[in-house]
C-alpha atoms as a PDB file:
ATOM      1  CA  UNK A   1      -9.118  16.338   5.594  1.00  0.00           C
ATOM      2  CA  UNK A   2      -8.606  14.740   8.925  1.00  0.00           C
ATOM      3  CA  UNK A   3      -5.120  13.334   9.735  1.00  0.00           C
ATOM      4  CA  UNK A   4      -5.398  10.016   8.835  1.00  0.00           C
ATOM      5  CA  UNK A   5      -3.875   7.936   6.556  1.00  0.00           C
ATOM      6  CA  UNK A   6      -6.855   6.034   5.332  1.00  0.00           C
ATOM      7  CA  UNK A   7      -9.243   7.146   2.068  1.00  0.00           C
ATOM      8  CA  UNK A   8     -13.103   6.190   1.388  1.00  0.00           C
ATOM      9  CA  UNK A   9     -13.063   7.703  -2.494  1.00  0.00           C
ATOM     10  CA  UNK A  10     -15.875   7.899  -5.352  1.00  0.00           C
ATOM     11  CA  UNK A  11     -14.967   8.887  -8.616  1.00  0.00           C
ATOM     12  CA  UNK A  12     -17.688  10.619 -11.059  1.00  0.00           C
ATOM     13  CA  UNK A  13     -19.571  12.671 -13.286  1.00  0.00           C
ATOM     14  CA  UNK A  14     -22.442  14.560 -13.380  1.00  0.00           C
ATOM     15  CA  UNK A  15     -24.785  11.886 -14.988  1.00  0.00           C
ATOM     16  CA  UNK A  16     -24.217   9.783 -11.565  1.00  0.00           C
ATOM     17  CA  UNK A  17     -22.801  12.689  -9.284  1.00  0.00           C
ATOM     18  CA  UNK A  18     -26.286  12.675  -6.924  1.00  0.00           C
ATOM     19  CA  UNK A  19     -25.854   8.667  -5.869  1.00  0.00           C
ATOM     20  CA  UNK A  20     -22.580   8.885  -5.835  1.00  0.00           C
ATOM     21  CA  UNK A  21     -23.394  12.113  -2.984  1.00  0.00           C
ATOM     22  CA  UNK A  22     -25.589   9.497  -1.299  1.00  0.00           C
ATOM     23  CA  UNK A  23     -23.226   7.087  -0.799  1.00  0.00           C
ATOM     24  CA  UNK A  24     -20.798   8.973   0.074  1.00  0.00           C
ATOM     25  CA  UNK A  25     -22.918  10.682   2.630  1.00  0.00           C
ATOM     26  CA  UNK A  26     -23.884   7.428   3.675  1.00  0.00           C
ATOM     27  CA  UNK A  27     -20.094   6.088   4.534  1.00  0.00           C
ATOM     28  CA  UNK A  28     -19.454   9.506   6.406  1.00  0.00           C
ATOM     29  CA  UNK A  29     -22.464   9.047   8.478  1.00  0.00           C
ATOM     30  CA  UNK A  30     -20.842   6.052  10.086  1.00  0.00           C
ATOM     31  CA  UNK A  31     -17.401   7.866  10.962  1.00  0.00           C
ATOM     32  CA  UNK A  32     -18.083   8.782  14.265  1.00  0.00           C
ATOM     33  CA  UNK A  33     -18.350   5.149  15.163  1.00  0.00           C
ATOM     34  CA  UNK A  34     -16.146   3.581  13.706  1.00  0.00           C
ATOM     35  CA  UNK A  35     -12.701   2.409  15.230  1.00  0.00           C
ATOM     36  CA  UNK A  36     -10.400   3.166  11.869  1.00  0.00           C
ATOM     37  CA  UNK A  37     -10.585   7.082  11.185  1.00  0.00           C
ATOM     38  CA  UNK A  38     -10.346   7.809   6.957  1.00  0.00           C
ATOM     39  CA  UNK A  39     -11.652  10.745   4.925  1.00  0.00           C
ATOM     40  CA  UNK A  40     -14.377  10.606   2.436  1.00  0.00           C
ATOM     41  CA  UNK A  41     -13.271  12.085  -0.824  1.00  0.00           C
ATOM     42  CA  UNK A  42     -15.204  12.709  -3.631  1.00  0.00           C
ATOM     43  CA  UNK A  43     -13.532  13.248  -7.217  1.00  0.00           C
ATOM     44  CA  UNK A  44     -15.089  14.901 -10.626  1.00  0.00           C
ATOM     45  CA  UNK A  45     -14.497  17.466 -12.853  1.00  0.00           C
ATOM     46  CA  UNK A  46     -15.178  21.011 -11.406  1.00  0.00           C
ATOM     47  CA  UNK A  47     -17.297  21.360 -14.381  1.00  0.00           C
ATOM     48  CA  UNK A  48     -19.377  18.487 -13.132  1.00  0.00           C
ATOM     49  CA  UNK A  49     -20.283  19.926  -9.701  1.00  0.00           C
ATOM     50  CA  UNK A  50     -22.372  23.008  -9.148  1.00  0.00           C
ATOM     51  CA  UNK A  51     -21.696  24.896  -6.433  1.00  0.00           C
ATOM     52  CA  UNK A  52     -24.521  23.835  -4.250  1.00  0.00           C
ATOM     53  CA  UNK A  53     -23.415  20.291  -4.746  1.00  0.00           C
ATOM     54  CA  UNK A  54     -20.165  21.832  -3.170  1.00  0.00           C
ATOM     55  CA  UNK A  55     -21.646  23.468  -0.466  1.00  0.00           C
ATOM     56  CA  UNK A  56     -23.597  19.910   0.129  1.00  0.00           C
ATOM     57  CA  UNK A  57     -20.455  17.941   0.544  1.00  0.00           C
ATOM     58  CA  UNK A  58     -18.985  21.168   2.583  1.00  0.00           C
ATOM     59  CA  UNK A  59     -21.122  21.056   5.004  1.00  0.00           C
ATOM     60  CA  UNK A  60     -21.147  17.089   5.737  1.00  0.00           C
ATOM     61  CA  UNK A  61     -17.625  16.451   5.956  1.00  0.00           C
ATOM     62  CA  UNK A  62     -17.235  15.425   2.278  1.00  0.00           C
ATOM     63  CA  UNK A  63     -13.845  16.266   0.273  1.00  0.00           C
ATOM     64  CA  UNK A  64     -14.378  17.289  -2.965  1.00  0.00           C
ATOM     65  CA  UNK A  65     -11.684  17.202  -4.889  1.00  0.00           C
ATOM     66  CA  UNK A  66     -11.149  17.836  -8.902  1.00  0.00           C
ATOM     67  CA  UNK A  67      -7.601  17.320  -9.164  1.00  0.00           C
ATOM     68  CA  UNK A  68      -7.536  13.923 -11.441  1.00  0.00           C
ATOM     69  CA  UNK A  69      -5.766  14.167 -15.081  1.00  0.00           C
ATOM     70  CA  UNK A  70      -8.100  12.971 -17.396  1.00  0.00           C
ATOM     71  CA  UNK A  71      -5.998  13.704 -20.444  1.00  0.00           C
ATOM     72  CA  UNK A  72      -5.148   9.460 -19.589  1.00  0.00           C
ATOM     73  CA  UNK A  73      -8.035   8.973 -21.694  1.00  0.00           C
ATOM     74  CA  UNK A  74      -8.150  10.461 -24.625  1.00  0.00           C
ATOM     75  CA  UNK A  75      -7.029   7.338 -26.282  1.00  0.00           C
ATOM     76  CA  UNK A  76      -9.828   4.792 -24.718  1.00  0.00           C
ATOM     77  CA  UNK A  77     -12.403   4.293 -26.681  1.00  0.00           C
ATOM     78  CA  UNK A  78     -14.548   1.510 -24.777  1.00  0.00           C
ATOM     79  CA  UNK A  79     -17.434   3.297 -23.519  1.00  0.00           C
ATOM     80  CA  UNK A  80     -20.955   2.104 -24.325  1.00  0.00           C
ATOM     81  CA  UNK A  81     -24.210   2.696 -22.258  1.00  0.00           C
ATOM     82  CA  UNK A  82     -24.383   4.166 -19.172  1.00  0.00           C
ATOM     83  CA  UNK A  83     -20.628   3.723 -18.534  1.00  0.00           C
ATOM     84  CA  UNK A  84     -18.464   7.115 -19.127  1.00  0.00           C
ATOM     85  CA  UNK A  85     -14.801   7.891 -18.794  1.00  0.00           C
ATOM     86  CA  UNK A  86     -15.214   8.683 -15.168  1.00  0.00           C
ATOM     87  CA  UNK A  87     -15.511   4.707 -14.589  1.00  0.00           C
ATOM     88  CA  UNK A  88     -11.388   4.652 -15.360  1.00  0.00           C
ATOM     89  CA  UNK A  89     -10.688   7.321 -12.630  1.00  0.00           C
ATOM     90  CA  UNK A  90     -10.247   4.674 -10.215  1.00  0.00           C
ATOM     91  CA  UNK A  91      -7.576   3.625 -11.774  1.00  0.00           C
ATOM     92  CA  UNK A  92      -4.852   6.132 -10.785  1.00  0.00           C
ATOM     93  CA  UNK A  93      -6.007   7.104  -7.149  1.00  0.00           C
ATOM     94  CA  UNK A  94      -3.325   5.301  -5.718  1.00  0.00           C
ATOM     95  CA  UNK A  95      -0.961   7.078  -7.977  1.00  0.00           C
ATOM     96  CA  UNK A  96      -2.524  10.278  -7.227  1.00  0.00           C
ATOM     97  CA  UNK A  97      -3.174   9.805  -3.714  1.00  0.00           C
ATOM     98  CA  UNK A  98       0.401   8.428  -2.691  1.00  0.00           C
ATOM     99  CA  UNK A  99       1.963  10.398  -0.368  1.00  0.00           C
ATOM    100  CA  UNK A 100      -1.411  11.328   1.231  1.00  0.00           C
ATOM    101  CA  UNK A 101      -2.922   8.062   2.069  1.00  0.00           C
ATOM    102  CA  UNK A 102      -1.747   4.158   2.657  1.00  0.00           C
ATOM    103  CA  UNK A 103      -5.092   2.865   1.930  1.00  0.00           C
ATOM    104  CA  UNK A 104      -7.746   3.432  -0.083  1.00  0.00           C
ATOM    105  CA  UNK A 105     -11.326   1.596  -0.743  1.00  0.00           C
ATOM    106  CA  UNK A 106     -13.042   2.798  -4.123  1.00  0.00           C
ATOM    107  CA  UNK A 107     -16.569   2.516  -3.914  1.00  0.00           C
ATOM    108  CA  UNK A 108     -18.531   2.905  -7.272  1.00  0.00           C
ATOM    109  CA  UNK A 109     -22.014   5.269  -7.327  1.00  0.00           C
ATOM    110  CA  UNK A 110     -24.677   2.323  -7.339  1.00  0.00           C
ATOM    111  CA  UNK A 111     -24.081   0.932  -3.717  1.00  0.00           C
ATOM    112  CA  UNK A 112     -26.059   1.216  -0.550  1.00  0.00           C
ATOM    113  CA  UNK A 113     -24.031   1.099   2.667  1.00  0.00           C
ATOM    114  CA  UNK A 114     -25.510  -0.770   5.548  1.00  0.00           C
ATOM    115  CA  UNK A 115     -22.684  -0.508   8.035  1.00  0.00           C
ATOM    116  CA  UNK A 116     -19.356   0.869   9.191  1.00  0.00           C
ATOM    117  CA  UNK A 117     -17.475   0.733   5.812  1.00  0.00           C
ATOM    118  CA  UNK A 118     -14.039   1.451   8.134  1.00  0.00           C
ATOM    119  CA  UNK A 119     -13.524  -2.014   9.664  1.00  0.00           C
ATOM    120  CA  UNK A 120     -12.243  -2.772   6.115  1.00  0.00           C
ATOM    121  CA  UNK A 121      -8.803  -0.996   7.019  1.00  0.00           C
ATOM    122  CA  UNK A 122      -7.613  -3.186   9.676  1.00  0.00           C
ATOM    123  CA  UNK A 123      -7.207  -5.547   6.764  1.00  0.00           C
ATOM    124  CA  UNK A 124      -3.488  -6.603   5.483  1.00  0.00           C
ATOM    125  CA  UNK A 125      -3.741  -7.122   1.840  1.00  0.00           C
ATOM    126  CA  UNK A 126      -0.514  -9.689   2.007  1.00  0.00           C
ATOM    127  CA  UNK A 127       1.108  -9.395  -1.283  1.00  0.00           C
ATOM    128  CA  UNK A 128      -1.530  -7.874  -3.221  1.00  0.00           C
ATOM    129  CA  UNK A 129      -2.187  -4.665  -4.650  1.00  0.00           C
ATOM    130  CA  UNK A 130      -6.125  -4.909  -4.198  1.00  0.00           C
ATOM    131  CA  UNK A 131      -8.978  -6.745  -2.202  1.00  0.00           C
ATOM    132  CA  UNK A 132     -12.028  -7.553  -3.715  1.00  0.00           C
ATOM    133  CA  UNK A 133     -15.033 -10.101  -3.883  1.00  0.00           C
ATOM    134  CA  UNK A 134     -14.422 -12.595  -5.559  1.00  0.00           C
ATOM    135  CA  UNK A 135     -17.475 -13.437  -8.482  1.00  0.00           C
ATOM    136  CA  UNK A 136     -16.982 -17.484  -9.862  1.00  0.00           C
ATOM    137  CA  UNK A 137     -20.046 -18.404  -8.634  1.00  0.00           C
ATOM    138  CA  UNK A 138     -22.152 -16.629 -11.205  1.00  0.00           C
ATOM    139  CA  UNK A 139     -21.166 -19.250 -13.576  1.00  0.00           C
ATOM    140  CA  UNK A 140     -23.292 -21.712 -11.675  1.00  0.00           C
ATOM    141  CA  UNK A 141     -26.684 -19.441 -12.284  1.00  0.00           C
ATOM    142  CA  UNK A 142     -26.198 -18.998 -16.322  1.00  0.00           C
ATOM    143  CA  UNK A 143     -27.439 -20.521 -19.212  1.00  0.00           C
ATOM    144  CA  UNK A 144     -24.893 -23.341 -20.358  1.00  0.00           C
ATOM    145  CA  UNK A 145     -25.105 -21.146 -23.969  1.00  0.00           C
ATOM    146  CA  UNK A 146     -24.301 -18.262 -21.582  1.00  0.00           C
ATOM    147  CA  UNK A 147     -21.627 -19.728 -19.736  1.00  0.00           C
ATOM    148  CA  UNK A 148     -19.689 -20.860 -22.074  1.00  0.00           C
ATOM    149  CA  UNK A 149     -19.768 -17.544 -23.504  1.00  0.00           C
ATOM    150  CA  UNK A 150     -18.320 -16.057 -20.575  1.00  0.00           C
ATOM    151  CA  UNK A 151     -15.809 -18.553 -20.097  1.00  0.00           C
ATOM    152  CA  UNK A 152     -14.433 -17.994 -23.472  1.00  0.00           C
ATOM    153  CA  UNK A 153     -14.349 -14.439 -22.457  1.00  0.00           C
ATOM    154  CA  UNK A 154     -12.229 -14.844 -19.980  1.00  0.00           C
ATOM    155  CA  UNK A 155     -10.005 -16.920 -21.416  1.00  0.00           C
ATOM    156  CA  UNK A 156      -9.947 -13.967 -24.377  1.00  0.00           C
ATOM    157  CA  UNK A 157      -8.766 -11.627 -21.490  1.00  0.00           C
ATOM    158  CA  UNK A 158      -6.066 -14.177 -21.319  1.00  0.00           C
ATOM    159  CA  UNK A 159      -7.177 -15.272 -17.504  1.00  0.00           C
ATOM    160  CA  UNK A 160      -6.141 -18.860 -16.553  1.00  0.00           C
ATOM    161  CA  UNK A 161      -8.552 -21.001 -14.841  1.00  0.00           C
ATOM    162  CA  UNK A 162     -10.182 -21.551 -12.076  1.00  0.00           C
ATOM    163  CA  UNK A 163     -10.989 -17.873 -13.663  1.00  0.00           C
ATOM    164  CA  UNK A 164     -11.174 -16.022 -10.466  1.00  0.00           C
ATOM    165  CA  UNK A 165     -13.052 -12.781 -11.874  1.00  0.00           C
ATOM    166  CA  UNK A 166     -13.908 -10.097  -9.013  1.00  0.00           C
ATOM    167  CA  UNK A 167     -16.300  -6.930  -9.451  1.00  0.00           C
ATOM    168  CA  UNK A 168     -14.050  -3.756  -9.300  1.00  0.00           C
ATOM    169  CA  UNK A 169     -16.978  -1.922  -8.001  1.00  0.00           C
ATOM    170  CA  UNK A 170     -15.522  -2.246  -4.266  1.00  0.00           C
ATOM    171  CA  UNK A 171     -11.693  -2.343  -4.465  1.00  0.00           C
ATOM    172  CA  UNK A 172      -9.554  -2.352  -1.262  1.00  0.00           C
ATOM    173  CA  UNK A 173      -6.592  -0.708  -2.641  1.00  0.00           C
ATOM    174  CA  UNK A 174      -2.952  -1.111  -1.036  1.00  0.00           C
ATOM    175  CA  UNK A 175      -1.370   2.074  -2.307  1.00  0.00           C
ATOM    176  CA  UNK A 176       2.461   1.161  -2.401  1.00  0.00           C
ATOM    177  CA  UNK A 177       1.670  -2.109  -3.628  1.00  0.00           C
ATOM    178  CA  UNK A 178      -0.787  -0.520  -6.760  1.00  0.00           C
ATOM    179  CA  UNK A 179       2.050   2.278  -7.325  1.00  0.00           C
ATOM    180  CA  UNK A 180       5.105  -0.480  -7.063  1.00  0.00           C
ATOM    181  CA  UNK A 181       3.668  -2.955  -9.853  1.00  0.00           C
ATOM    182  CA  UNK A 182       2.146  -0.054 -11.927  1.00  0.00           C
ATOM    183  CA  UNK A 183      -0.938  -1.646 -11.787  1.00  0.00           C
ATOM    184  CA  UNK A 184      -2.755   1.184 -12.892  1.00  0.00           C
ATOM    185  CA  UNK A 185      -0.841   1.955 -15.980  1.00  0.00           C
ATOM    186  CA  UNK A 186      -1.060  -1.360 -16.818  1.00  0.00           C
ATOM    187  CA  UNK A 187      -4.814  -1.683 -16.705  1.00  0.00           C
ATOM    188  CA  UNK A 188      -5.361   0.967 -18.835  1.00  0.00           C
ATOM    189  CA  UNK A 189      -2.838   0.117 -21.220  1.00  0.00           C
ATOM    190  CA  UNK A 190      -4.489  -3.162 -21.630  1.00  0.00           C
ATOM    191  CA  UNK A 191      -7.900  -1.190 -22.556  1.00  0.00           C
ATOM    192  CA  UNK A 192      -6.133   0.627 -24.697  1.00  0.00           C
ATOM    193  CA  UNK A 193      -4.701  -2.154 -26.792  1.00  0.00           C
ATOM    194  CA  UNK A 194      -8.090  -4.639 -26.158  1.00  0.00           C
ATOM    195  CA  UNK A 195     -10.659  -2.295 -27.071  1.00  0.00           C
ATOM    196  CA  UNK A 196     -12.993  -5.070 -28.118  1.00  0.00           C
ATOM    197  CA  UNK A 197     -12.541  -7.303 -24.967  1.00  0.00           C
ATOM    198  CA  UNK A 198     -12.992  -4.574 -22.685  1.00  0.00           C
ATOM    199  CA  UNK A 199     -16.869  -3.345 -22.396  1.00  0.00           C
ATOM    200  CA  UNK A 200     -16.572  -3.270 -18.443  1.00  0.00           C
ATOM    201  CA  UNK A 201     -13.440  -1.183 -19.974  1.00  0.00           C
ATOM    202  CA  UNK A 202     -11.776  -0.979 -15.589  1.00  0.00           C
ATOM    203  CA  UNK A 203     -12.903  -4.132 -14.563  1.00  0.00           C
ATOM    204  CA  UNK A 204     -12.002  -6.709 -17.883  1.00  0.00           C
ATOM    205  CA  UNK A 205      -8.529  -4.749 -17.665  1.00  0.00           C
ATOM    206  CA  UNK A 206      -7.672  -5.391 -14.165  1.00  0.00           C
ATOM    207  CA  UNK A 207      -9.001  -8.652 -14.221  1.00  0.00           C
ATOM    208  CA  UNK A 208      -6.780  -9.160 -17.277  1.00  0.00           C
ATOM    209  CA  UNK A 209      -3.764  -8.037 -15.696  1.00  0.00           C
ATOM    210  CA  UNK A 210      -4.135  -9.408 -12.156  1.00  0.00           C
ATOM    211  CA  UNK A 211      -5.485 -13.007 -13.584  1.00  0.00           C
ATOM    212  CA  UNK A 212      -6.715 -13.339  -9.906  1.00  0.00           C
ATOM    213  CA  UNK A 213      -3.984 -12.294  -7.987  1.00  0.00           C
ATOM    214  CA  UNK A 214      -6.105 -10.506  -5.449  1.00  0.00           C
ATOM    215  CA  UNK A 215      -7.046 -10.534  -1.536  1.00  0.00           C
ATOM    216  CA  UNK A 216     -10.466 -12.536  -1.495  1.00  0.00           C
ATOM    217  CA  UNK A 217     -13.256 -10.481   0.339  1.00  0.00           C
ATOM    218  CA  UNK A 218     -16.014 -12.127   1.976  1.00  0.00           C
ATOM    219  CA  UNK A 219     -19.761 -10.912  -0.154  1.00  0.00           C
ATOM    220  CA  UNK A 220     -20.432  -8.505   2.953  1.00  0.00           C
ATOM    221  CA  UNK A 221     -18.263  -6.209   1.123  1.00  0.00           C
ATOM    222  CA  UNK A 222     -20.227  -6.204  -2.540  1.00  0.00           C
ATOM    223  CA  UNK A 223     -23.547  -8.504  -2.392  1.00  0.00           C
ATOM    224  CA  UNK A 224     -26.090  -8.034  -4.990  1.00  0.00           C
ATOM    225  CA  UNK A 225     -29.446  -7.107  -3.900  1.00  0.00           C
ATOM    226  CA  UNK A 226     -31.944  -9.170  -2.144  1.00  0.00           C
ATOM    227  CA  UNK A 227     -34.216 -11.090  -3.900  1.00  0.00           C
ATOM    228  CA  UNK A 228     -36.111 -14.456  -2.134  1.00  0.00           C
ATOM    229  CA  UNK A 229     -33.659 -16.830  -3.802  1.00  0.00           C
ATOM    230  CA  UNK A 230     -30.652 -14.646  -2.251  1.00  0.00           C
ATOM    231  CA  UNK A 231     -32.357 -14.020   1.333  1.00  0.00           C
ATOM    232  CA  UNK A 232     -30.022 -16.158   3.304  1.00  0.00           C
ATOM    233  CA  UNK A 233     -27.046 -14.910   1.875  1.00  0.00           C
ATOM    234  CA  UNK A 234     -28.272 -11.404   3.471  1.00  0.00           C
ATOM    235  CA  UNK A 235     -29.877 -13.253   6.332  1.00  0.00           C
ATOM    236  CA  UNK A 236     -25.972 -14.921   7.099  1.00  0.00           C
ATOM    237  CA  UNK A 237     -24.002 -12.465   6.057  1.00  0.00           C
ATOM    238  CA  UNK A 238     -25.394  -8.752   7.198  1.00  0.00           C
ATOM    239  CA  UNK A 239     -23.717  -7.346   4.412  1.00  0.00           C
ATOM    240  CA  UNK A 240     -22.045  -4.084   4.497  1.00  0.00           C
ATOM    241  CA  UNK A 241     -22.217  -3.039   1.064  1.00  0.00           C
ATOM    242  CA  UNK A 242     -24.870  -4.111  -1.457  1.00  0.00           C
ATOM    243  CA  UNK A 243     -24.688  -3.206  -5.280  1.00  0.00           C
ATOM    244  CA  UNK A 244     -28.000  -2.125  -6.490  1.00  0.00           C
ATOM    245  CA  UNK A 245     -27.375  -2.466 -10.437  1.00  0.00           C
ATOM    246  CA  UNK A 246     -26.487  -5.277 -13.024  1.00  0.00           C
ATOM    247  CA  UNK A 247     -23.035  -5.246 -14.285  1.00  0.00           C
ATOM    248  CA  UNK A 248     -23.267  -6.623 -18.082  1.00  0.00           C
ATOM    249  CA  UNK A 249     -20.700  -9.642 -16.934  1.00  0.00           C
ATOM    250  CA  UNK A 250     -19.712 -11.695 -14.527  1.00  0.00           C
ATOM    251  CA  UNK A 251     -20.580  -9.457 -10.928  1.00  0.00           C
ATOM    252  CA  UNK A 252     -20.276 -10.522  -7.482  1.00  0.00           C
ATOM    253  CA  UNK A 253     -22.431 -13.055  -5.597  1.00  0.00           C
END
């Protein structure tokens, strides 16, 4: 760990532990370049990681750390598909890293990076505990059937409108304002007690709990993939970061 007080983190397990390896090699590769130093840290299990994954992220400047408490969530039981406990870990970095680190940005395992992920730090949050991209606009592309189902889902996760749902896939995290309004514990005690409303179990909770209250990131920061209809959003916006899979809900633009 380099002395700086800035964090690039992934949180997994073994069933996503390579991609999540790529993308983290991916941000380091751009480190040299960039004008805001931060570490690359990568957290699992030690049971997760075999020792030539170890050696791997030895070798390229990758932290590997497998520190985390995961006794948190013993209790949570909204977990279906290819989601696992490890998508919750991102929910007590800032608690865990505090001390250590000012700011963090969580990046989940099914990103490409296309540029210098560290410009992201010169950002003030203002009075918020995260940054993220906003996601409203998906409304406009669904089904009015669908819509209206997601609206009412929203309004289950008792969010107000204009419903200003963000994907928690990116998250620019202010670590004394996450640790000062307990966001994390609140998030997850929300899962706990909203089993049934939470099947993006991190990202229904937080959006729950923050009802919007968030920085607003511009789509360079979490774009979906190209496709011809989306072509000049990539063509005007050079994105940084683009998501490569489908949420199940409401995802950014």
């Amino acid at each position: 760990q380099s002395n700086t007080r800035n964090a690039v983190c992934l949180c997994t397990d073994r069933k996503m532990l390579v991609p999540a390896l790529f993308v983290a090699d991916a941000v380091r590769s751009r480190l040299p370049g960039s004008a805001n130093r931060y570490d690359v840290i990568l957290f699992s299990q030690a049971s997760e990681v075999t020792d030539v994954h170890a050696r791997w992220m030895q070798e390229r400047g990758i932290v590997f750390r497998d520190d985390l408490d995961m006794s948190r969530l013993s209790e949570v039981k909204s977990f279906s598909g290819r989601l696992t406990p490890a998508t919750l870990m991102k929910l007590w970095l800032a608690e865990h890293l505090a001390g250590e680190y000012d700011r963090l940005l969580y990046l989940d395992s099914d990103l490409t990076i296309h540029g210098d992920v560290g410009r992201i730090f010169s950002l003030d949050t203002g009075p918020f505990e995260i940054a993220a991209v906003p996601s409203g606009r998906i409304l406009l592309h669904l089904t009015e059937q669908k819509r209206r189902q997601t609206l009412e889902h929203f309004k289950a996760l008792g969010m107000t409108e204009p419903y200003r749902f963000f994907n928690s896939g990116v998250l620019y995290i202010d670590v004394a304002k996450w640790n000062r309004t307990r966001l994390g514990e609140r998030a997850l005690a929300y899962i706990k007690q909203n089993p049934d409303l939470c099947f993006l179990p991190d990202e229904h909770a937080l959006n729950a709990v923050l009802d919007g209250r968030i920085a607003g990131l511009t789509p360079v920061w979490n774009i979906r993939p190209i496709t011809r209809e989306r072509r000049w959003a990539h063509d005007l916006a050079r994105p940084v970061i683009v998501r490569q899979a489908a949420k199940e809900s409401a995802s950014a633009i």
